[in-house]
PDB file of N, CA and C in Angstrom:
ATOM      1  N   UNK A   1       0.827  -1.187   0.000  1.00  0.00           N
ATOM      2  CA  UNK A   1       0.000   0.000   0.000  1.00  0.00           C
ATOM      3  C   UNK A   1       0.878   1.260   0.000  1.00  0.00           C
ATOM      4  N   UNK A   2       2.146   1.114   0.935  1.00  0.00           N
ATOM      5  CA  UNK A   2       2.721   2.609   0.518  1.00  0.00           C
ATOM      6  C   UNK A   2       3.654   2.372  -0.544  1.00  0.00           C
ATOM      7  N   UNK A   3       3.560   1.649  -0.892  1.00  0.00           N
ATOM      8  CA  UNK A   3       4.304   1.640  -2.615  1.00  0.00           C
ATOM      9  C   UNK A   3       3.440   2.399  -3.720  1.00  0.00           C
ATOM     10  N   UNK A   4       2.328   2.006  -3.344  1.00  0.00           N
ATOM     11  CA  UNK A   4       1.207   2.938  -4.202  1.00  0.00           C
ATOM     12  C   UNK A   4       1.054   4.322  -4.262  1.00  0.00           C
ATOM     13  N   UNK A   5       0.974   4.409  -2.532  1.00  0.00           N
ATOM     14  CA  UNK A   5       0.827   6.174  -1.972  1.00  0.00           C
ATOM     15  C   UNK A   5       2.181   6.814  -2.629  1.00  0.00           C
ATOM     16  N   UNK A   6       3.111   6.010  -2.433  1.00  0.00           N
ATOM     17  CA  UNK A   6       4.236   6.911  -2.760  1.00  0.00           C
ATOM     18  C   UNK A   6       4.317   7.389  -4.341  1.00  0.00           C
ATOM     19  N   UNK A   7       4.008   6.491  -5.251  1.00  0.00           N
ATOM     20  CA  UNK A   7       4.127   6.310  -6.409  1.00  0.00           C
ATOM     21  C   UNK A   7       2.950   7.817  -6.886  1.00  0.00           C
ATOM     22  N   UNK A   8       1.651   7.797  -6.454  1.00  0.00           N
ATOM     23  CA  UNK A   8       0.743   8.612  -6.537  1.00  0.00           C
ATOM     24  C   UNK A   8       0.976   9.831  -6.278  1.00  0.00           C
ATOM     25  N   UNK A   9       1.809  10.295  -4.556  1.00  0.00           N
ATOM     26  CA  UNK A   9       2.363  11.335  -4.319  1.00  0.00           C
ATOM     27  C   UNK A   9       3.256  11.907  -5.737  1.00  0.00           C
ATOM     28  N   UNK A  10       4.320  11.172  -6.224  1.00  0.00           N
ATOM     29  CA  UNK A  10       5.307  11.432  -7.227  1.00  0.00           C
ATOM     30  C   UNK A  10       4.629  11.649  -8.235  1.00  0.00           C
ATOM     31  N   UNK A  11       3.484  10.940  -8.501  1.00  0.00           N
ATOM     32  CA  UNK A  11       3.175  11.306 -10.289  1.00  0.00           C
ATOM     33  C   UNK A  11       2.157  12.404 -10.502  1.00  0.00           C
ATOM     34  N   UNK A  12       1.087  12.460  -9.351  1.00  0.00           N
ATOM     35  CA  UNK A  12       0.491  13.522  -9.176  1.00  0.00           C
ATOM     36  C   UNK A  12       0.676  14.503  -8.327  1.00  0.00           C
ATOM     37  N   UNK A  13       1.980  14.606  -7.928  1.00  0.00           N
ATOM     38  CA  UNK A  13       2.605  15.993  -6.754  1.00  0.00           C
ATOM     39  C   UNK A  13       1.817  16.366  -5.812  1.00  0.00           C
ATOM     40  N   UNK A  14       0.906  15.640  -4.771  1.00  0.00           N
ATOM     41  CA  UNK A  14       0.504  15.551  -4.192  1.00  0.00           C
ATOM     42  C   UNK A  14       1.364  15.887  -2.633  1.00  0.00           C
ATOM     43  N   UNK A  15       0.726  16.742  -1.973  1.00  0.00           N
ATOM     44  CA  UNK A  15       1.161  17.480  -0.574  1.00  0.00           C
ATOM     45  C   UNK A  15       0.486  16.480   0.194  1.00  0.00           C
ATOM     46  N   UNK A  16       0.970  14.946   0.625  1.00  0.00           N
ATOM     47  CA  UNK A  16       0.671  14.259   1.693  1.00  0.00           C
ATOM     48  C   UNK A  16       1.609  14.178   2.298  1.00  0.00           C
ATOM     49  N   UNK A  17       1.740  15.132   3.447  1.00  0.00           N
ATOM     50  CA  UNK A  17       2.985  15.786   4.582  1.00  0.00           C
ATOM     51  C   UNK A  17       3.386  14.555   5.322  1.00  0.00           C
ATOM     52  N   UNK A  18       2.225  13.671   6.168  1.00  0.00           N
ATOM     53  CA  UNK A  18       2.369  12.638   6.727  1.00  0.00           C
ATOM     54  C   UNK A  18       2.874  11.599   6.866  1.00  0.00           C
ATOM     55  N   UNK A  19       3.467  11.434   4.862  1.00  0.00           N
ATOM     56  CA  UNK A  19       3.633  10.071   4.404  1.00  0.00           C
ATOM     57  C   UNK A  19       5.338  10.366   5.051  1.00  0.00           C
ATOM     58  N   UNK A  20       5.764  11.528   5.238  1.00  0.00           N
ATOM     59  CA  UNK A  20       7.474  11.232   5.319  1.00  0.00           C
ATOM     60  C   UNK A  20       7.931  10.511   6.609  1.00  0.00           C
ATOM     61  N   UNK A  21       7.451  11.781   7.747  1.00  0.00           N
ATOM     62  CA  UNK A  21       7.127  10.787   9.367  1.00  0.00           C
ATOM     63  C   UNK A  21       7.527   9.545   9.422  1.00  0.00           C
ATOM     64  N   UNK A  22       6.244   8.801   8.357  1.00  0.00           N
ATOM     65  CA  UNK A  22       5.584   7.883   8.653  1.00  0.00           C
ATOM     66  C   UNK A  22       6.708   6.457   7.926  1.00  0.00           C
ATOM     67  N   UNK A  23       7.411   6.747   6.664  1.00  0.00           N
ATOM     68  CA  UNK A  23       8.764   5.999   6.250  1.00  0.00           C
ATOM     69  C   UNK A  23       9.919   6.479   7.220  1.00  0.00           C
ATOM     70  N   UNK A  24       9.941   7.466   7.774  1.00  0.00           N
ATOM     71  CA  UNK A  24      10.600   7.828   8.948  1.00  0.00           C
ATOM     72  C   UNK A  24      10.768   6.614   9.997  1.00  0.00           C
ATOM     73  N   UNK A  25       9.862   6.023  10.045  1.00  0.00           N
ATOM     74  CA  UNK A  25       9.591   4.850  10.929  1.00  0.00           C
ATOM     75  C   UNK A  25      10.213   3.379  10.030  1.00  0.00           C
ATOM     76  N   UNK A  26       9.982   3.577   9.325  1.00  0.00           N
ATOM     77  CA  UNK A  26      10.316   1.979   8.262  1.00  0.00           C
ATOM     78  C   UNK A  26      12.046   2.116   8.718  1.00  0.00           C
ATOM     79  N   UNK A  27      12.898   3.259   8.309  1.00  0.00           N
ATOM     80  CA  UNK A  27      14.227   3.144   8.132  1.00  0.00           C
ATOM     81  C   UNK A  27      14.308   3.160   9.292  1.00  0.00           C
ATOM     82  N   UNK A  28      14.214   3.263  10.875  1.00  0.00           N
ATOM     83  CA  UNK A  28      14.665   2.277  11.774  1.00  0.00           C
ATOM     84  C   UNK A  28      14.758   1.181  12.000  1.00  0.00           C
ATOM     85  N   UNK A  29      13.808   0.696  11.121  1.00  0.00           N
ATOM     86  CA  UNK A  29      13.419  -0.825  11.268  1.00  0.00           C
ATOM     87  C   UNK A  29      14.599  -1.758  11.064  1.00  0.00           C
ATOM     88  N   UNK A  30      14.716  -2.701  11.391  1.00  0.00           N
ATOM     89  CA  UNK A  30      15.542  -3.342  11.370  1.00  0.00           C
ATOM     90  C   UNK A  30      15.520  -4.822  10.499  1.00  0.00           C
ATOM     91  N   UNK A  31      14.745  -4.325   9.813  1.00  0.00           N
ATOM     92  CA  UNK A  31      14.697  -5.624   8.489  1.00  0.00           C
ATOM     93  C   UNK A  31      15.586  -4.753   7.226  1.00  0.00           C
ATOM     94  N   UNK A  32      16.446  -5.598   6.811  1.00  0.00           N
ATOM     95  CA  UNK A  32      17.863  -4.843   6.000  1.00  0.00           C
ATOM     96  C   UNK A  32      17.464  -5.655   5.232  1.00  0.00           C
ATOM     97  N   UNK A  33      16.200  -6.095   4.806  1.00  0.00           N
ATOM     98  CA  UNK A  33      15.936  -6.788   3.050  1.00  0.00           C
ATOM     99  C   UNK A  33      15.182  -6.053   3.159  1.00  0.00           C
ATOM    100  N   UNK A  34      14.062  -4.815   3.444  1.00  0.00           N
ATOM    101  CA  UNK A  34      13.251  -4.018   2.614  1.00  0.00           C
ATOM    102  C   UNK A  34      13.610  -2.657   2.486  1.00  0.00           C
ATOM    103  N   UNK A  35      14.779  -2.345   3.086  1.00  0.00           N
ATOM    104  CA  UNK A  35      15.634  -0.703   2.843  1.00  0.00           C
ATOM    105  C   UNK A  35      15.927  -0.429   1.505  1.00  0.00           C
ATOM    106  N   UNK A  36      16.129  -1.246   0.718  1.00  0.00           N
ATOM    107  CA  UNK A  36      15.755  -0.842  -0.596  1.00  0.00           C
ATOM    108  C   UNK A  36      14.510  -0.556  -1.059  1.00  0.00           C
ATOM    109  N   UNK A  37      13.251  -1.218  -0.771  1.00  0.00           N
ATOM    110  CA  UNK A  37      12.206  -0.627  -1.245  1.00  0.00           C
ATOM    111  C   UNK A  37      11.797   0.754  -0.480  1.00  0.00           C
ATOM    112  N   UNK A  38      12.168   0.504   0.421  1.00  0.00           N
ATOM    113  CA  UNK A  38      11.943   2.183   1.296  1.00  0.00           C
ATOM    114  C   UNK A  38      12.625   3.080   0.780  1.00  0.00           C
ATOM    115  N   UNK A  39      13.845   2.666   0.573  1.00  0.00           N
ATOM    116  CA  UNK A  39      14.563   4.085  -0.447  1.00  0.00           C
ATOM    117  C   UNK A  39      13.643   4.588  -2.100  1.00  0.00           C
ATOM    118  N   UNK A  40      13.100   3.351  -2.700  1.00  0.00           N
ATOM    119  CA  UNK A  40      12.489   3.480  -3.775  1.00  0.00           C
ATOM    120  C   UNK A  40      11.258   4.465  -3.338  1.00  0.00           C
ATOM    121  N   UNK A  41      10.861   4.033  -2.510  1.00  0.00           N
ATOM    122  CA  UNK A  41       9.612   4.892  -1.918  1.00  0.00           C
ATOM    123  C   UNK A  41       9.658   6.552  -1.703  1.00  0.00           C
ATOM    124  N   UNK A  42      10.633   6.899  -0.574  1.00  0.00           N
ATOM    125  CA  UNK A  42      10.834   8.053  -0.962  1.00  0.00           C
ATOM    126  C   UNK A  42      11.725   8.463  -1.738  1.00  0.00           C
ATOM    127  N   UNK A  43      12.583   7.674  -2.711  1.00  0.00           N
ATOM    128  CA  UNK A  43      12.636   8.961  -4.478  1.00  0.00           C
ATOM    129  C   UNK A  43      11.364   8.554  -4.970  1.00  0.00           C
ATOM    130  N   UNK A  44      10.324   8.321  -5.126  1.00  0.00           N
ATOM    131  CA  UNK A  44       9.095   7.934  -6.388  1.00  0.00           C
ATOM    132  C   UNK A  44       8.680   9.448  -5.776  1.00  0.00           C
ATOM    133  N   UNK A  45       8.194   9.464  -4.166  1.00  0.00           N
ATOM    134  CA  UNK A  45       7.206  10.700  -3.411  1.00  0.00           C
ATOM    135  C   UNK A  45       7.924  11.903  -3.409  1.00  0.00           C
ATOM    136  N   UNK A  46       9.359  12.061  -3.235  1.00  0.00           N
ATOM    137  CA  UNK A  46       9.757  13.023  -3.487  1.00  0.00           C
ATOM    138  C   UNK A  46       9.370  13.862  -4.954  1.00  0.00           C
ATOM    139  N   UNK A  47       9.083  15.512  -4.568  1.00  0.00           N
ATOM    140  CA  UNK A  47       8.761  16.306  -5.867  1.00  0.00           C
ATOM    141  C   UNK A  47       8.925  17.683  -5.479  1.00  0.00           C
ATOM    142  N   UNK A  48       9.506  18.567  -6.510  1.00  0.00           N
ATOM    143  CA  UNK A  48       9.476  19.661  -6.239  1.00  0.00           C
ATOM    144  C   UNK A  48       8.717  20.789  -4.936  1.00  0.00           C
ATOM    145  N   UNK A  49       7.387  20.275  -5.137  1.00  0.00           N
ATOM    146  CA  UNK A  49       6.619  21.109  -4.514  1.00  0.00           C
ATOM    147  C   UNK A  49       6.719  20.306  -2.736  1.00  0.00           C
ATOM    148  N   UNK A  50       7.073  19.596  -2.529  1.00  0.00           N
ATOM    149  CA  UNK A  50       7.145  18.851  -0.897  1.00  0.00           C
ATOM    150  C   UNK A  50       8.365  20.308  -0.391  1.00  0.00           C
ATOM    151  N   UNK A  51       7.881  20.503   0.614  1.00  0.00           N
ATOM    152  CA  UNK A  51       8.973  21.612   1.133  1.00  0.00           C
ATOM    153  C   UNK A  51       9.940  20.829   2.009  1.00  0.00           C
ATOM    154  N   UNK A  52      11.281  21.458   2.102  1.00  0.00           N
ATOM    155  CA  UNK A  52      12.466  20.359   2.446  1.00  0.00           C
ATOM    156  C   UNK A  52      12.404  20.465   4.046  1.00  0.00           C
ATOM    157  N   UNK A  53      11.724  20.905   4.787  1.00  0.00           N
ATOM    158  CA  UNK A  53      12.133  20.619   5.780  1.00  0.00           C
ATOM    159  C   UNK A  53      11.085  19.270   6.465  1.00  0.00           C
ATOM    160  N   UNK A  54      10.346  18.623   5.167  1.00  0.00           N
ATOM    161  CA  UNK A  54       9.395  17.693   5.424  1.00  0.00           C
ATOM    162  C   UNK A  54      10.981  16.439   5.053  1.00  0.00           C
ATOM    163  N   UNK A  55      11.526  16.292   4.765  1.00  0.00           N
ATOM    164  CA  UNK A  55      12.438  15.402   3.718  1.00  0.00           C
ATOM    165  C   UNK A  55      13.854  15.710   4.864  1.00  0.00           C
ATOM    166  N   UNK A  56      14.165  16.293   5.184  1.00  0.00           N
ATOM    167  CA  UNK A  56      15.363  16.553   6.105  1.00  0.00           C
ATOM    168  C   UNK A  56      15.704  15.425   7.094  1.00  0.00           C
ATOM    169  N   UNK A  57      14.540  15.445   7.648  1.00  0.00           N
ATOM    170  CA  UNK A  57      14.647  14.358   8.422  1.00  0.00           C
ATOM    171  C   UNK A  57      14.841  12.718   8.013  1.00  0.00           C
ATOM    172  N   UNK A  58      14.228  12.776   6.816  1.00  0.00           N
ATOM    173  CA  UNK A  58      14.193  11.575   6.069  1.00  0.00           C
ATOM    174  C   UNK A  58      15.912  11.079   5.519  1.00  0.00           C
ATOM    175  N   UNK A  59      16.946  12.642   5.326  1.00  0.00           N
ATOM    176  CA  UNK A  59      18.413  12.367   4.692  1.00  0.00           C
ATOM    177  C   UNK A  59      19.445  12.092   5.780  1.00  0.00           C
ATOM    178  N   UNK A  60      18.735  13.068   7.027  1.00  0.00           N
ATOM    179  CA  UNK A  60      19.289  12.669   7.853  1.00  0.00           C
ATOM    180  C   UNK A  60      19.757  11.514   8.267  1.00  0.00           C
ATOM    181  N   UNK A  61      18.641  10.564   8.706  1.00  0.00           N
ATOM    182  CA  UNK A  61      18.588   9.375   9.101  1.00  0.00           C
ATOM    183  C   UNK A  61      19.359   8.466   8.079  1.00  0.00           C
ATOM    184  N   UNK A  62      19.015   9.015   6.773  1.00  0.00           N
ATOM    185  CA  UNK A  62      19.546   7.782   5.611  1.00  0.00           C
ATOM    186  C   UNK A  62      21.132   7.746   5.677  1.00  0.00           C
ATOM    187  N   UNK A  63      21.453   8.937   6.071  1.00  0.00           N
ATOM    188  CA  UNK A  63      23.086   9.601   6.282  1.00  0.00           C
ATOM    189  C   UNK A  63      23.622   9.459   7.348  1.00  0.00           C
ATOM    190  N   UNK A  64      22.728   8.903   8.485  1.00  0.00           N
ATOM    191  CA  UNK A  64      23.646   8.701   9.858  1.00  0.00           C
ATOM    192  C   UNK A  64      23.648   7.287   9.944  1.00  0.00           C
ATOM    193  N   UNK A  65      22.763   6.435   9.050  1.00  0.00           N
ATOM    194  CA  UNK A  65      22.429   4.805   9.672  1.00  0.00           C
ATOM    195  C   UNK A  65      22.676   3.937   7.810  1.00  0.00           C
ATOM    196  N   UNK A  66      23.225   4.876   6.670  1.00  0.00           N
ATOM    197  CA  UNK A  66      23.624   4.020   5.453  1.00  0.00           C
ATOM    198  C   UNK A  66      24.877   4.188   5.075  1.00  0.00           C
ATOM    199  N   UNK A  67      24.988   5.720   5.246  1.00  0.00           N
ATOM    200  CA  UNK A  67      26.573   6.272   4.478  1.00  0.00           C
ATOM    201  C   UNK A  67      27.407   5.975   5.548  1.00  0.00           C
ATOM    202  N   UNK A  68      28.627   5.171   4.730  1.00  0.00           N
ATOM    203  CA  UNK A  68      29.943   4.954   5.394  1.00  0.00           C
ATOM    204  C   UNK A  68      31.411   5.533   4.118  1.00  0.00           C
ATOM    205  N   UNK A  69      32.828   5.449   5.391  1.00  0.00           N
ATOM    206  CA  UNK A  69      33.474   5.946   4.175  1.00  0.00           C
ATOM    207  C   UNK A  69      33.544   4.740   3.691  1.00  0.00           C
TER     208      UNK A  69
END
């Protein structure tokens, strides 16, 4: 289901503020076989019009718990 929402957010630029939070929660998770689809998820929802301080939190996390040197 949020493969859908996300996909919908992205193609019709849709302002659903909630959905970031809410994958906010997935990338703690601790199942390391679906962090790829969660990453797919938010690039599909990401779009111009989402204002960045909805998404900040989302690079954060991806940047303190993926990126290594």
């Amino acid at each position: 289901m949020m493969r859908l929402i996300s996909r919908m957010i992205g193609r019709h630029q849709l302002l659903i503020l909630p959905f970031y939070p809410h994958l906010l929660r997935y990338l703690q998770s601790h199942e390391k076989d679906k962090i790829g689809e969660i990453f797919a998820m938010i690039i599909e929802s990401c779009h111009e019009l989402v204002p960045p301080d909805e998404i900040k939190p989302l690079i954060e996390k991806i940047i303190a718990n993926f990126i290594t040197e």
